[in-house]
Protein backbone atom coordinates (compact mmCIF):
# COMPACT_ATOMS: atom_id res chain seq x y z
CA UNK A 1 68.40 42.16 44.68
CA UNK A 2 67.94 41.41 48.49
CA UNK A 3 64.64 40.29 49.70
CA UNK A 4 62.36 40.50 52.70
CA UNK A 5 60.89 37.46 53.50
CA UNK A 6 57.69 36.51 55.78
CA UNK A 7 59.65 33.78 57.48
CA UNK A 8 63.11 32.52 57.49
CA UNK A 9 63.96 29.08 59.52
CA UNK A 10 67.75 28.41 59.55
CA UNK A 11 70.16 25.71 61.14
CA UNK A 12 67.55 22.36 60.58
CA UNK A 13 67.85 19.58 58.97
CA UNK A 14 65.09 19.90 55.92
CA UNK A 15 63.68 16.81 54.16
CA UNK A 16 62.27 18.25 51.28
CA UNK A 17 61.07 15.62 48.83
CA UNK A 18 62.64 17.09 45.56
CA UNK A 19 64.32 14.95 43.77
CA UNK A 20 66.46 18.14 42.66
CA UNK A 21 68.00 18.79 45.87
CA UNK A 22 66.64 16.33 48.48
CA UNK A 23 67.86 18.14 51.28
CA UNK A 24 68.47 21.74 52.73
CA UNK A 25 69.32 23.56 55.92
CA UNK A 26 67.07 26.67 55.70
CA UNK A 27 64.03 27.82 53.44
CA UNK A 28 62.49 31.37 53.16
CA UNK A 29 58.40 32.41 52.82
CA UNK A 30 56.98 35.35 51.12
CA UNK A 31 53.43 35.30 50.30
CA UNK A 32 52.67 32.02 51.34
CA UNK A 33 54.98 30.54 49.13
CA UNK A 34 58.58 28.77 49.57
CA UNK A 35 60.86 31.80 48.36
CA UNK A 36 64.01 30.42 48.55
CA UNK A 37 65.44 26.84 49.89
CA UNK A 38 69.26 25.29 50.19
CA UNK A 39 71.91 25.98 52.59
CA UNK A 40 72.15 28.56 55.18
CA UNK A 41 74.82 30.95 53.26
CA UNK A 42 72.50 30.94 50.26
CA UNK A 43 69.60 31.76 51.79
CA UNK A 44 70.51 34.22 53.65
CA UNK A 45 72.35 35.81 51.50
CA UNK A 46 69.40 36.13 48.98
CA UNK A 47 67.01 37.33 52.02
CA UNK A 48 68.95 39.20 54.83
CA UNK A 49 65.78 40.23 56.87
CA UNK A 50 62.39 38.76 57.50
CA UNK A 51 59.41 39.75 59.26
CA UNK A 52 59.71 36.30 61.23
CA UNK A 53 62.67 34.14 61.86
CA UNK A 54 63.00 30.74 63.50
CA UNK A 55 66.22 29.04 64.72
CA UNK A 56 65.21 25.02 64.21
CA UNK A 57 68.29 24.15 66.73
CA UNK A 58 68.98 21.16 63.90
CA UNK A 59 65.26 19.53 63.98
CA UNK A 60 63.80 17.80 61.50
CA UNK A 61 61.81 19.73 58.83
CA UNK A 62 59.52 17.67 56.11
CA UNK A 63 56.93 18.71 53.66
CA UNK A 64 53.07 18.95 55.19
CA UNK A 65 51.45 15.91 55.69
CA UNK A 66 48.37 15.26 52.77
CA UNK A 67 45.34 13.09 54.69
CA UNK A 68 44.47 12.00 51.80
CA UNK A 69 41.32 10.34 53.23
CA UNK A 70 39.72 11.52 56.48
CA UNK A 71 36.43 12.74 58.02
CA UNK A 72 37.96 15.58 59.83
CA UNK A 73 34.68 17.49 60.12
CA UNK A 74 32.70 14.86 61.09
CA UNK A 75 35.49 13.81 63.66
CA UNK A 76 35.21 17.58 64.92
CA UNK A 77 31.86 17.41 65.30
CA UNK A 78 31.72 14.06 66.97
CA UNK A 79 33.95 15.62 69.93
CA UNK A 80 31.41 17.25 71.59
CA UNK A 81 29.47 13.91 72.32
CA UNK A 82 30.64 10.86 74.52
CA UNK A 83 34.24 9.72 73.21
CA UNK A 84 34.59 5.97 73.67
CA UNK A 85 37.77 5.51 71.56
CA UNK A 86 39.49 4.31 74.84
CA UNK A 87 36.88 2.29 76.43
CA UNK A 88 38.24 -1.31 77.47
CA UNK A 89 34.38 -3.36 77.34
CA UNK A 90 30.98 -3.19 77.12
CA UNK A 91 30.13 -2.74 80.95
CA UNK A 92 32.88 0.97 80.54
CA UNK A 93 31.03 1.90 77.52
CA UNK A 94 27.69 1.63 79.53
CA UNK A 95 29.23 3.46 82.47
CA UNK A 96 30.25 6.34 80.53
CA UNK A 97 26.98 6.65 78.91
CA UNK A 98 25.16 6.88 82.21
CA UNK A 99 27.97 9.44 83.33
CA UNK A 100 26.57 11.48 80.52
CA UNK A 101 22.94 11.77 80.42
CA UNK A 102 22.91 15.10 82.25
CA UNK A 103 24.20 16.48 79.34
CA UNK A 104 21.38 15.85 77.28
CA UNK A 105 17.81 17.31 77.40
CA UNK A 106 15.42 15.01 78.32
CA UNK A 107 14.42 13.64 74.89
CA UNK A 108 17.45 14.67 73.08
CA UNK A 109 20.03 11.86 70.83
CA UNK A 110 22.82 10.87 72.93
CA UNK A 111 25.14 9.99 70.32
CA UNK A 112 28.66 8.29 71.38
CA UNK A 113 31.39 7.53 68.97
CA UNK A 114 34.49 5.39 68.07
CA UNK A 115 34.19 2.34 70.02
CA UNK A 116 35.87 -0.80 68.83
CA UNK A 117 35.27 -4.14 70.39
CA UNK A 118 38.24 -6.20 68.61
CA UNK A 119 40.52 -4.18 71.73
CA UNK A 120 37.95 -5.64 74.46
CA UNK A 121 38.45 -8.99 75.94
CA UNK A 122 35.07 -9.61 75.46
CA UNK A 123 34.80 -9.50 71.51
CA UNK A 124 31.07 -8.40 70.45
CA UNK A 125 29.27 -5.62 69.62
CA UNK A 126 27.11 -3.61 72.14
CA UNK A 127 23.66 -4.72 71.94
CA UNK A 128 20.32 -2.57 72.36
CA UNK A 129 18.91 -4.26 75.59
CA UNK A 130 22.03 -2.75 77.06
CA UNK A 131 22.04 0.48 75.83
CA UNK A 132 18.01 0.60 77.48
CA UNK A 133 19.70 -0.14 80.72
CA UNK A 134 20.90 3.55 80.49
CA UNK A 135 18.46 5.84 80.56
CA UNK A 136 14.17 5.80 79.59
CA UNK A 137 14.30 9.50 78.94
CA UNK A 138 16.40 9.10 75.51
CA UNK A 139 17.31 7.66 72.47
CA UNK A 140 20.82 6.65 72.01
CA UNK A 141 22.97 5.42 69.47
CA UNK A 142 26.82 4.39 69.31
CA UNK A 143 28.63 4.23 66.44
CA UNK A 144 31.44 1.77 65.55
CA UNK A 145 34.63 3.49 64.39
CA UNK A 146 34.11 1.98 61.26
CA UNK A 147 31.64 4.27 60.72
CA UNK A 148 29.75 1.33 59.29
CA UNK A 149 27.61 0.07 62.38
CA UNK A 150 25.55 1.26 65.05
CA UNK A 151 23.97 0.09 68.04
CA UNK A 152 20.77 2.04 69.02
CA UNK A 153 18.32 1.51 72.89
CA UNK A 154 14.70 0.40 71.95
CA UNK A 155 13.61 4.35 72.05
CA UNK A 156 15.83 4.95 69.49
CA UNK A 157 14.52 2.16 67.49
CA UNK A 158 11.26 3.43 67.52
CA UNK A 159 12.03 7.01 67.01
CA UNK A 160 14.08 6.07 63.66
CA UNK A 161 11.28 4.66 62.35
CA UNK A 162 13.07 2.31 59.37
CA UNK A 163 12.23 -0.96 58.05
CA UNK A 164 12.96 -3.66 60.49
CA UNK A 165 12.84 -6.10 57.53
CA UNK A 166 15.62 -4.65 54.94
CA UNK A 167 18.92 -6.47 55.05
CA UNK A 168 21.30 -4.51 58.10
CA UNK A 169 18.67 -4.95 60.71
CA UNK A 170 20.44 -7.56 63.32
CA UNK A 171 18.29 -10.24 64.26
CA UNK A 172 18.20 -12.67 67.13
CA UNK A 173 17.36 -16.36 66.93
CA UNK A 174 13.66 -15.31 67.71
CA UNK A 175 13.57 -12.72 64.56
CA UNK A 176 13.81 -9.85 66.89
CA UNK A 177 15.93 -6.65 66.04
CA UNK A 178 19.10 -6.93 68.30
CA UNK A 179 19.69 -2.83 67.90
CA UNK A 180 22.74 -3.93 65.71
CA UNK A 181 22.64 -1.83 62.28
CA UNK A 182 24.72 -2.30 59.36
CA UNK A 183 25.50 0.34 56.69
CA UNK A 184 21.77 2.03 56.61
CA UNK A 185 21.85 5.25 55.41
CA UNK A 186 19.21 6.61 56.33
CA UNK A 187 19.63 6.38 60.48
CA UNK A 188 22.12 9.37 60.14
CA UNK A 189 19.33 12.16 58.83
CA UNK A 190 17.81 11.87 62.82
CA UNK A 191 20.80 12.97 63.60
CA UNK A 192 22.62 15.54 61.56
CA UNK A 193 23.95 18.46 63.32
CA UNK A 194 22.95 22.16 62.88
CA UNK A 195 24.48 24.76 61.31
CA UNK A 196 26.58 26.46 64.22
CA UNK A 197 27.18 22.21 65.25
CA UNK A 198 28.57 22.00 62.10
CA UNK A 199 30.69 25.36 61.53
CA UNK A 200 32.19 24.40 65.45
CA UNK A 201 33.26 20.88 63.85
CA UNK A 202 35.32 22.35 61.29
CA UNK A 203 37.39 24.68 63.75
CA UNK A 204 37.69 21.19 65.93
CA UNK A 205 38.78 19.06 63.11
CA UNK A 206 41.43 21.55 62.10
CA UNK A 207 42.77 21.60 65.04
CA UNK A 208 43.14 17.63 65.27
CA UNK A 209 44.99 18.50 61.57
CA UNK A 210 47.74 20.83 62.60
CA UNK A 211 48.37 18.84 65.94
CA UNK A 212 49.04 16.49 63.87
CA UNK A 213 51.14 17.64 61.39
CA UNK A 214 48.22 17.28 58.74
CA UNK A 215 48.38 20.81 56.45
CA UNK A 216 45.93 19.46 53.41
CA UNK A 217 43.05 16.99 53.91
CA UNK A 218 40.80 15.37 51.84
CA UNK A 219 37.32 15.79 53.84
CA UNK A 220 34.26 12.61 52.80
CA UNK A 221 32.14 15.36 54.09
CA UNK A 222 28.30 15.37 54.68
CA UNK A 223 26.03 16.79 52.37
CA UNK A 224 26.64 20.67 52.72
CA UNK A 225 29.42 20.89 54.09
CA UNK A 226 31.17 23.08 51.25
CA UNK A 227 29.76 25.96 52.17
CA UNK A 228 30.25 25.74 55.86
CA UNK A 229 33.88 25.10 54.89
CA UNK A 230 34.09 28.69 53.01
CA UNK A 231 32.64 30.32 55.28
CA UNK A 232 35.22 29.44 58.01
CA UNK A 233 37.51 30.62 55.17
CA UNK A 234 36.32 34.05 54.46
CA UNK A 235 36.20 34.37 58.77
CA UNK A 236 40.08 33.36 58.06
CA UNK A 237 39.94 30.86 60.72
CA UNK A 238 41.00 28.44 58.24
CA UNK A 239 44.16 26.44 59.55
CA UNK A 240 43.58 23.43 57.29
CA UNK A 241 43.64 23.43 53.25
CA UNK A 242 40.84 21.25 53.00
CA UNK A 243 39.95 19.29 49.71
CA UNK A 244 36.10 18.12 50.19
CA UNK A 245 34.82 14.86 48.23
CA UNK A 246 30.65 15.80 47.36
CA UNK A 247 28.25 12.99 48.06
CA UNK A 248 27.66 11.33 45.12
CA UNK A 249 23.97 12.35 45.65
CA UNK A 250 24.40 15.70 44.87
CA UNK A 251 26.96 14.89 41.54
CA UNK A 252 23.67 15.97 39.59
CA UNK A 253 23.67 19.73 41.47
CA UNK A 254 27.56 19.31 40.57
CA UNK A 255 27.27 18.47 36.77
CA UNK A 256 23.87 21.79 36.54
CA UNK A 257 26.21 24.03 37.73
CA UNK A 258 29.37 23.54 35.60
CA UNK A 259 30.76 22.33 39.40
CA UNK A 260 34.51 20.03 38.74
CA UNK A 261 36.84 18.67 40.48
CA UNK A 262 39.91 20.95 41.58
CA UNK A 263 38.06 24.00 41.46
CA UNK A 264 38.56 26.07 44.55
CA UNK A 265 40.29 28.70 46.42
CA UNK A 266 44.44 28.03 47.53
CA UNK A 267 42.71 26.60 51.04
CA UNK A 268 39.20 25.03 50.08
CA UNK A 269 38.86 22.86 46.78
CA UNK A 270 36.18 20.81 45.54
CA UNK A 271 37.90 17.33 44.78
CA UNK A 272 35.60 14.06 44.04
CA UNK A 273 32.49 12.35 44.30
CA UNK A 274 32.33 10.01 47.37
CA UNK A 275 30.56 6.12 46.64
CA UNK A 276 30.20 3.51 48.35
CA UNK A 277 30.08 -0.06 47.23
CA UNK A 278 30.46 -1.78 50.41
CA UNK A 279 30.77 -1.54 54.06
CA UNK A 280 34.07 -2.66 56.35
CA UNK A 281 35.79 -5.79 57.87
CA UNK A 282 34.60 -4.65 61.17
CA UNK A 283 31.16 -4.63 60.56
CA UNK A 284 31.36 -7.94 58.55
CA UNK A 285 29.70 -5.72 55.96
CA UNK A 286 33.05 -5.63 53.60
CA UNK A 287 32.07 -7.88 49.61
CA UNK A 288 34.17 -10.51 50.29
CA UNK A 289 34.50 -13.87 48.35
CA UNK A 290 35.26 -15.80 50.53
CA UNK A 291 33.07 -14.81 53.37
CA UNK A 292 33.54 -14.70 56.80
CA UNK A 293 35.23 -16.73 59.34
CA UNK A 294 31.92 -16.69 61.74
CA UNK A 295 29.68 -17.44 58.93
CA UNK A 296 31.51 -18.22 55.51
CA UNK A 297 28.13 -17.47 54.12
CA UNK A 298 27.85 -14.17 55.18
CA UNK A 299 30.10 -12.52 52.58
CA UNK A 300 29.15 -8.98 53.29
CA UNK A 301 26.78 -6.38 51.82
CA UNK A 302 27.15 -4.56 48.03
CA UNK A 303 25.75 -1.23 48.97
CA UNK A 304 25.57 -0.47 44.88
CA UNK A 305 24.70 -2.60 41.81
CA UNK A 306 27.01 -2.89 39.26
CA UNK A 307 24.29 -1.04 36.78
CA UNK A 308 23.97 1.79 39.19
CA UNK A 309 28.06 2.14 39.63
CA UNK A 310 28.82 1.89 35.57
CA UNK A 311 25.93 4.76 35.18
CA UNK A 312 27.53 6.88 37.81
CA UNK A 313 31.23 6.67 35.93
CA UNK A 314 29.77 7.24 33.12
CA UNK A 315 28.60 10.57 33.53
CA UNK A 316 31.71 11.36 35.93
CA UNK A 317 34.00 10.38 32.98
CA UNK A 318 31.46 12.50 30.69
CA UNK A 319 31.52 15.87 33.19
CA UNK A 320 35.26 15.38 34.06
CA UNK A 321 35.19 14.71 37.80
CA UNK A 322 36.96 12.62 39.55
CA UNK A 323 35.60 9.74 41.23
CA UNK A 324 36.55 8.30 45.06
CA UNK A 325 35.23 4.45 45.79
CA UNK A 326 34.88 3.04 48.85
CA UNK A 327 35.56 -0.88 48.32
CA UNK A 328 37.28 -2.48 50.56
CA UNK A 329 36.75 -6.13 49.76
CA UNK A 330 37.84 -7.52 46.86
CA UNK A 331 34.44 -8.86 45.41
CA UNK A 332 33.46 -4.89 45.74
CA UNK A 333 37.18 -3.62 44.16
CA UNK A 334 36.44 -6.52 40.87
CA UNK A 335 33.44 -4.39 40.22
CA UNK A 336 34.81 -0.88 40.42
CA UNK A 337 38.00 -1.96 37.91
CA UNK A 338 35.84 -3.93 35.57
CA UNK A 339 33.06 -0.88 35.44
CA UNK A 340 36.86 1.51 34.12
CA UNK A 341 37.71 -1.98 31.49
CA UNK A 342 34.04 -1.62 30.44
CA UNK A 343 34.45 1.94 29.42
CA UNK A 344 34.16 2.55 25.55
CA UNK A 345 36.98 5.74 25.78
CA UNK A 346 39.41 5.73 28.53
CA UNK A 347 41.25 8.48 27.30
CA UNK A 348 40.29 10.87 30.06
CA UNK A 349 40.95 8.20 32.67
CA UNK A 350 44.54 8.99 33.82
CA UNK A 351 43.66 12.62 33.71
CA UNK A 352 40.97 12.45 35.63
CA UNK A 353 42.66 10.41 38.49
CA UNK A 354 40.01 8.22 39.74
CA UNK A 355 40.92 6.89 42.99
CA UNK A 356 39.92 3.33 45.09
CA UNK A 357 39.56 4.33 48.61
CA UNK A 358 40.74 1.56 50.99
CA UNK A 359 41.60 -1.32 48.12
CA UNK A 360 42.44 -3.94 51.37
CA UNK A 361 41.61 -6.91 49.86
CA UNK A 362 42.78 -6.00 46.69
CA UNK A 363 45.19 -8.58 45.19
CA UNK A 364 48.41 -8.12 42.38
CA UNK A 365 46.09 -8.79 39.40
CA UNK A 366 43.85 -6.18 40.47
CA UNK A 367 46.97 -3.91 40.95
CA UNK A 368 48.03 -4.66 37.87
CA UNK A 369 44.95 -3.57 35.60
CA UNK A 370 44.36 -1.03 38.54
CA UNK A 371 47.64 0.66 37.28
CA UNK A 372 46.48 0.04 33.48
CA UNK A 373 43.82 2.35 34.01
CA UNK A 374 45.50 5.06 35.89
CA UNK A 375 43.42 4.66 39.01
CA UNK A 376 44.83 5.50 42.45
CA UNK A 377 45.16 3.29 45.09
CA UNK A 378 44.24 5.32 48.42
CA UNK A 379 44.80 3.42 51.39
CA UNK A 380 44.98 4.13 54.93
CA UNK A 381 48.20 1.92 57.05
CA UNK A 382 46.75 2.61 60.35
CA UNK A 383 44.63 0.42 59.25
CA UNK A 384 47.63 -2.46 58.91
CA UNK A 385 49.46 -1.41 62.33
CA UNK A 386 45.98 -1.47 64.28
CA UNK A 387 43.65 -4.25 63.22
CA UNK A 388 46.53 -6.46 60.51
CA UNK A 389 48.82 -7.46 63.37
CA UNK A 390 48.89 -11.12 64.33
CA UNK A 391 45.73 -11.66 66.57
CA UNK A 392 44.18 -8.50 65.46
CA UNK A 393 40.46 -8.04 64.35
CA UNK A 394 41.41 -9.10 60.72
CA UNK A 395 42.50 -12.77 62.12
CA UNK A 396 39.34 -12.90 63.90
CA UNK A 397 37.23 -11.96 60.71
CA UNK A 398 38.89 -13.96 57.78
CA UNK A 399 41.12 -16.66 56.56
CA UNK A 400 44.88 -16.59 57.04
CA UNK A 401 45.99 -16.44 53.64
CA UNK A 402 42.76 -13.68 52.68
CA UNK A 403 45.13 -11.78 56.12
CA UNK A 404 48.08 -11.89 54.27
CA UNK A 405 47.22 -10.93 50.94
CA UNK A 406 45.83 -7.57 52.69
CA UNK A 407 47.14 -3.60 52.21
CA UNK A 408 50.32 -4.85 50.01
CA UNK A 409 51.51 -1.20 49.78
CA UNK A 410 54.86 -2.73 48.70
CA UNK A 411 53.35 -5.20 46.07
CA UNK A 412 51.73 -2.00 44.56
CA UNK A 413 54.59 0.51 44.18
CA UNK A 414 56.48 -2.57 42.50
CA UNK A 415 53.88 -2.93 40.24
CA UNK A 416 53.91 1.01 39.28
CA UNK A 417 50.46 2.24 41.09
CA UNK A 418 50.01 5.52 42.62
CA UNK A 419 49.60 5.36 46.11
CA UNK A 420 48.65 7.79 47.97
CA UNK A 421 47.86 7.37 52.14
CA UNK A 422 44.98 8.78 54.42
CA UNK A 423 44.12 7.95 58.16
CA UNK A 424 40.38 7.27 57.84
CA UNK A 425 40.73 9.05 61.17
CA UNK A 426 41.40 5.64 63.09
CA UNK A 427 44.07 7.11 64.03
CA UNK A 428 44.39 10.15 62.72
CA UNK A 429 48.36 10.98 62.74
CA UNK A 430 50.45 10.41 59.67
CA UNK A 431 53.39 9.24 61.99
CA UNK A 432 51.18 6.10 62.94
CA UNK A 433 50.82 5.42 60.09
CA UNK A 434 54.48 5.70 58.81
CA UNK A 435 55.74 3.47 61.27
CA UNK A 436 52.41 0.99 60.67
CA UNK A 437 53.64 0.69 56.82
CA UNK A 438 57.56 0.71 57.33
CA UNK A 439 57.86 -2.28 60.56
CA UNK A 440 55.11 -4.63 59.00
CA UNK A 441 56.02 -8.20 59.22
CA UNK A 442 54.75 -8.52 56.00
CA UNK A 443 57.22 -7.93 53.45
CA UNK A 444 54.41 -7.35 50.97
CA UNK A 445 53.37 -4.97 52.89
CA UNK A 446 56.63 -3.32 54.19
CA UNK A 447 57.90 -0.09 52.78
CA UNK A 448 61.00 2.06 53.52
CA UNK A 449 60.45 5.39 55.38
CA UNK A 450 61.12 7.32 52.46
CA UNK A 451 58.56 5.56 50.28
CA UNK A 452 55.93 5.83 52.98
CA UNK A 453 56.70 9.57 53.23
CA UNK A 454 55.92 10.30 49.73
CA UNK A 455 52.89 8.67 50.00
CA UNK A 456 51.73 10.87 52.29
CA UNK A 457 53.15 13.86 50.55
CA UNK A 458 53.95 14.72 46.99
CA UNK A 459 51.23 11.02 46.06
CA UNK A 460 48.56 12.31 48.16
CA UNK A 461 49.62 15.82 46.24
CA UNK A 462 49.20 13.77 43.15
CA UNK A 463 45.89 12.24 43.90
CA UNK A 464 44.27 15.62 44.60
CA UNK A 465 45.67 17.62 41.53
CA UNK A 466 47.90 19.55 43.54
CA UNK A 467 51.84 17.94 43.01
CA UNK A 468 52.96 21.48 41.19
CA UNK A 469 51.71 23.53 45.19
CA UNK A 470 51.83 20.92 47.73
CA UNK A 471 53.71 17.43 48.66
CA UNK A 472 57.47 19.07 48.13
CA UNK A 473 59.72 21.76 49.71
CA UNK A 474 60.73 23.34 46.30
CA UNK A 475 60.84 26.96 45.35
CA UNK A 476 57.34 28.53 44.25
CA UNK A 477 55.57 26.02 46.21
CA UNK A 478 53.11 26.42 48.96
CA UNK A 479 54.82 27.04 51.92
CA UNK A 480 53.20 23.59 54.08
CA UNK A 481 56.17 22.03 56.58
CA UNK A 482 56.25 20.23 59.71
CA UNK A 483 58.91 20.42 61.97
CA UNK A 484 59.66 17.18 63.73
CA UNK A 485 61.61 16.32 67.37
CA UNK A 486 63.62 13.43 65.53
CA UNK A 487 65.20 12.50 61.89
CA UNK A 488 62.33 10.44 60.62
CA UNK A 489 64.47 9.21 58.03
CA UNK A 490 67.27 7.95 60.89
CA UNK A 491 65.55 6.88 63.73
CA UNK A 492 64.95 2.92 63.88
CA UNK A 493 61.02 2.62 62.32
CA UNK A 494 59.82 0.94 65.57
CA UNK A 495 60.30 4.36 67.20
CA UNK A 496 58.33 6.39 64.10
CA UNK A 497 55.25 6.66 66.32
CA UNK A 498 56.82 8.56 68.88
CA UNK A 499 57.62 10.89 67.02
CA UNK A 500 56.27 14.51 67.80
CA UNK A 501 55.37 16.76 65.61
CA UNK A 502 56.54 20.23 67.47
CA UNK A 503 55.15 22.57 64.77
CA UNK A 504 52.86 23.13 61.72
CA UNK A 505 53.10 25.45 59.50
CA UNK A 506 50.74 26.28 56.53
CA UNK A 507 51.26 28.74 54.00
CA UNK A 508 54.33 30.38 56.26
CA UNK A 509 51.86 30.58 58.69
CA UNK A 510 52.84 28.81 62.00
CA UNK A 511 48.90 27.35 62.49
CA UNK A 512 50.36 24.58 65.60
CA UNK A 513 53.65 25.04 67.94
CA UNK A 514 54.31 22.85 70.87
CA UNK A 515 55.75 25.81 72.32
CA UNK A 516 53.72 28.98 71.59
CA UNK A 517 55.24 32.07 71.25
């Protein structure tokens, strides 16, 4: 019986990531699903006419990049404020502030995002005093791209009103606040967005997605941010499927409702609670053992006892829903893996899929009971090919051998974890970090190109419940590919990152062309 399809591509080179044929030349979409997939002649035969059809001229065609670890609505968001991502020192970001107060009513936040001193030849974080040199008619703060430190003017100070005292208030050598803080929580409430803010952020952030060749993302999204999400969905401008990870604050409202993780529509799913147990190696606020290299006693922050954490698993473990740690240093990853050894029943463990977020100081023991347990590994190798590099901020922040016992990808596929990979948003771009975790001069980091594209496809699929729709080009499944300018599986791995991706399509839906038709 002949067939008419949604979409036909033809004449490209496909990369499909089934094991059962790893390769094709043509694939065919009917109701948002991959209809048919092999060679031309096949194809074609099976579906002679289609509503759409697209000639690759012998590009490169892979399955949809899974994020499986971004802020993509909070990125969105953050794009309508000052961007200082590509500022080169303190005295630019200044300069651009000032450039910007017109912006603002008088009175109003001016918030600025992303900047990173370890890039700046002058190596320190942007004080308060500074920031006051600005403007008198505002409070401002700037936000690390860690996410895990701001720096706020003396208005701003004031107008947060939070304990100068707790631990994450900077001090100078007189005792006075430096407008340096470190993973406190409650400085964000001044400043969350409104609704419309909000429901603009998720457009934005999709479209950072597709340009990128990202077609599923896990979202660490701000309280509420569900529903803004569906209702973006239901005005089908939707170009993302997006896979949201719920506060752990609000796992109570989760567990009253009968609320678990996978439930959804095809395009919006609930997946995991989010918790944090400590900060980042930027901020110096990562649980280290060792501490750091500016003040070995300072050995970071542990935003969670271990009481708190085993109480929290507990009940996850108890209502079926997944858990997603933040622990980045390995003081903060011993706690998370002994709270799973501690458990009386682990049955429902591997199930369940419990995932470490970050794991970079995690070392081969770790792995090892890590993998025991059936928790996933999800870690971002951005991270590796921006700040791991010789001379990079991780060199300025610890020891040489903590730096290269770091993001061993390759000592953890070895060892039989599942690995999945996110961006963390710094980058965002799934080519970055392909070429970050394949050209390492690590070895125990170092992965092939193939490895690092399943971790970024059918493993993220994995770590999201979603390997039998997403992560693969197979027959049945969601119809999520990227088409590529080059082979990513022949071009020399130094050259990964120039890569472009030329279009996106979700569903059968072509959401992102370089060359709109």
């Amino acid at each position: 019986m002949k067939i008419e399809a949604d979409l036909v591509v033809f004449n490209g080179n496909i990369i499909t990531m089934d094991p059962q044929r790893p390769t094709a030349t043509a694939l065919a979409v009917k109701s948002f699903k991959i209809l048919a997939i092999g060679e031309e002649e096949e194809v074609l035969d099976l579906v002679p006419t289609a509503k759409r059809v697209i000639d690759l001229g012998g590009k490169t065609v892979v399955p949809g990049f899974i994020d499986s670890h971004t802020h993509l609505t909070s990125s969105g968001i953050k794009q309508s404020h000052v961007q200082l991502d590509s500022v080169k020192s303190p005295e630019e970001v200044i300069q651009k502030l000032k450039d910007s107060v017109d912006r603002y009513p008088k009175g109003e936040w001016i918030l600025g995002y992303n900047w990173d001193e370890s890039e700046w030849e002058d190596r320190r974080y942007i004080l308060g005093k500074e920031l006051d040199e600005v403007t008198n008619d505002h409070p401002i703060m700037i936000t690390r791209i860690c996410g895990h430190l701001a720096s706020v003017n003396s208005i701003g100070l004031k107008k947060l009103g939070i304990d100068l005292k707790q631990k994450g208030v900077e001090k100078d050598r007189k005792g006075h606040p430096t407008g340096v803080l470190k993973d406190i929580d409650e400085i964000w409430e001044q400043v969350r967005p409104g609704p419309e803010k909000v429901l603009e952020g998720i457009i934005a952030g999709n479209k950072i997605a597709y340009e990128n060749g990202i077609t599923a993302a896990v979202d660490n999204a701000p309280v509420g941010t569900l529903r803004y999400v569906r209702e973006i969905e239901t005005r089908d401008q939707l170009s993302t499927r997006m896979i949201l990870n719920i506060p752990v604050e609000q796992m109570n409202q989760m567990t009253d409702i009968g609320l678990t993780s996978g439930m959804g529509s095809p395009l919006v799913k609930i997946g995991g609670v989010k918790i944090f147990t400590d900060g980042s190696i930027g901020a110096m606020t990562a649980h280290v053992s060792k501490g750091y290299l500016v003040n070995p006693k300072n050995k970071g922050m542990a935003l969670m006892s271990a009481s708190k954490y085993a109480s929290i698993i507990e009940k996850a473990v108890m209502y079926n829903i997944q858990t997603v740690t933040h622990a980045i240093g390995d003081e903060a990853i011993e706690m998370v893996i002994s709270t799973f050894e501690r458990l009386e029943d682990k049955s429902m463990l591997r199930d369940q899929r419990h995932r470490i977020e970050h794991a970079e100081l995690i070392n081969e023991y770790q792995i090892r009971r890590a993998v025991s347990l059936g928790l996933i590994l999800s870690m971002q190798p951005n991270f590796v090919g921006r700040w791991q590099q010789e001379g990079g901020l991780y060199d300025e922040r610890l020891d040489e051998e903590t730096v290269r016992g770091m993001n061993m990808f390759r000592v953890a596929l070895d060892n039989g974890a599942r690995l999945c990979f996110g961006s963390d948003g710094m980058p965002y771009g799934p080519l970055y970090g392909i070429w970050s975790a394949t050209t390492h001069h690590n070895e125990r980091v170092r992965l092939t190109v193939e490895e690092a594209l399943r971790c970024y496809t059918l493993e993220s699929a994995y770590s999201v419940f979603q390997e039998n729709t997403l992560g693969s080009l197979s027959v049945g499944k969601r119809a999520d590919f990227v088409v590529l300018s080059e082979d990513i599986l022949k071009v020399k791995p130094e050259t990964i990152k120039d890569i472009t991706v030329e279009m996106t399509i979700v569903g059968g839906i072509v959401e992102y062309s370089v060359t709109r038709d």
